[in-house]
C-alpha atoms as a PDB file:
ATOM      1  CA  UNK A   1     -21.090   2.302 -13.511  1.00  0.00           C
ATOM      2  CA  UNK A   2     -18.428   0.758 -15.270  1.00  0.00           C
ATOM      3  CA  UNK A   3     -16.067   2.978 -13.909  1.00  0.00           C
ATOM      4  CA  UNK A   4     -17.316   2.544 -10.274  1.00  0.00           C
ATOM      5  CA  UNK A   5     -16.887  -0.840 -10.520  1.00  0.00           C
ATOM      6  CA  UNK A   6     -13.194  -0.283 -11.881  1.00  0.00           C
ATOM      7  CA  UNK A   7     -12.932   1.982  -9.220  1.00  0.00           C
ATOM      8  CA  UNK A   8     -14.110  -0.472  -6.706  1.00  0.00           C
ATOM      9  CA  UNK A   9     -11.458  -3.079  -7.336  1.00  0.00           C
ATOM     10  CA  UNK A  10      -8.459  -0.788  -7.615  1.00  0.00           C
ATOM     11  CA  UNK A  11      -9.674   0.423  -4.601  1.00  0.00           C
ATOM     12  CA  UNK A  12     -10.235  -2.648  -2.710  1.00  0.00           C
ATOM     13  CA  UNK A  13      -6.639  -3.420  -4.112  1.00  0.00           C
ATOM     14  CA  UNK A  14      -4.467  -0.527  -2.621  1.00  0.00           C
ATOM     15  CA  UNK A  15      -6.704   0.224   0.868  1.00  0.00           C
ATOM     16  CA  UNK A  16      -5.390  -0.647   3.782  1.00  0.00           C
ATOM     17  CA  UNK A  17      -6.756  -3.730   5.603  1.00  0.00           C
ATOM     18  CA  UNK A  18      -6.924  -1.372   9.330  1.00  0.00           C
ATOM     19  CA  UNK A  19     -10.756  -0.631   8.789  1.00  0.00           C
ATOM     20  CA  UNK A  20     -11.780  -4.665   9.422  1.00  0.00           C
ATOM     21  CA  UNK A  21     -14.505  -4.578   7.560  1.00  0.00           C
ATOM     22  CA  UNK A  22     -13.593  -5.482   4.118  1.00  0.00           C
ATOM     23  CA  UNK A  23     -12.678  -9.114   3.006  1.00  0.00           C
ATOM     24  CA  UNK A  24      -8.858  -9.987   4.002  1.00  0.00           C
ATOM     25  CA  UNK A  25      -6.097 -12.702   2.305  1.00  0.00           C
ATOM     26  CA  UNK A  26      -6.355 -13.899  -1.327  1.00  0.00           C
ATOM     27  CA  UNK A  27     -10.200 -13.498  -0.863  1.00  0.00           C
ATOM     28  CA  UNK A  28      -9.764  -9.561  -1.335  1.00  0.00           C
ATOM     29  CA  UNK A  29      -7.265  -9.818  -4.483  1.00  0.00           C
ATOM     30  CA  UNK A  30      -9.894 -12.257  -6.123  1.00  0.00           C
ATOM     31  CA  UNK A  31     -12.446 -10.221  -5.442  1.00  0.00           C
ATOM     32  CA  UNK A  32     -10.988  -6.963  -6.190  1.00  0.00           C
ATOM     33  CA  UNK A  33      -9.540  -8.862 -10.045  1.00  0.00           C
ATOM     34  CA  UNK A  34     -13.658  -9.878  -9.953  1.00  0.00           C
ATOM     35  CA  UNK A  35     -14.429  -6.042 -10.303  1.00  0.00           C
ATOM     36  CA  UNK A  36     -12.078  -5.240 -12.530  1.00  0.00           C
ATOM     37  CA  UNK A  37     -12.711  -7.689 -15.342  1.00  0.00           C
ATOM     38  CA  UNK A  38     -16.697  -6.795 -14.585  1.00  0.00           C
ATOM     39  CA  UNK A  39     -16.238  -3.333 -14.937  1.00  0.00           C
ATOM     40  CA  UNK A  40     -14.043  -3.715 -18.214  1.00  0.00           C
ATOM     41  CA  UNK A  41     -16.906  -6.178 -19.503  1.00  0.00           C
ATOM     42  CA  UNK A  42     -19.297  -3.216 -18.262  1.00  0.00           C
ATOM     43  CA  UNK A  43     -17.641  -0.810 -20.315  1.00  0.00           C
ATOM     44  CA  UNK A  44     -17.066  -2.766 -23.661  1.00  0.00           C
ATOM     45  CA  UNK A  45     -21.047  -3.650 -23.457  1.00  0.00           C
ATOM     46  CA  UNK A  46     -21.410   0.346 -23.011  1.00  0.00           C
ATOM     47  CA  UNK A  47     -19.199   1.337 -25.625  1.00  0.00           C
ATOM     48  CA  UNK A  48     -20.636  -1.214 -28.479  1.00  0.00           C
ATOM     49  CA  UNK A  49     -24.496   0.137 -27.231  1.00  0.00           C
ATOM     50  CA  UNK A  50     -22.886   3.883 -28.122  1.00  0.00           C
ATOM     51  CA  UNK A  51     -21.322   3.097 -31.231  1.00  0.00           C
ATOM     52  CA  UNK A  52     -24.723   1.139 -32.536  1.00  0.00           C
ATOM     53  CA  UNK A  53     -26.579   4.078 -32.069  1.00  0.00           C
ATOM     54  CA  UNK A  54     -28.807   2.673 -29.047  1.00  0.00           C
END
């Protein structure tokens, strides 16, 4: 999931803005930086759960 979400915002980042669906202006950039960082947190919280042994 982590990587979806990484995924997500790089994606929301370099797609075109033709389809008029997804959010436009700074609204997209914040949103797409949102992802990001959450799938980076998602990750880190993965990786600790790993090396623990959960």
């Amino acid at each position: 999931m982590a990587m979806a979400y990484m995924g997500g915002g790089i994606g929301l980042i370099a797609s075109s803005q033709s389809f008029g669906f997804l959010p436009t202006g700074v609204f997209r950039y914040i949103l797409a930086v949102l992802l990001i960082i959450y799938g980076l947190f998602r990750g880190f919280r993965a990786y600790q759960r790993y090396r623990d042994g959960e």
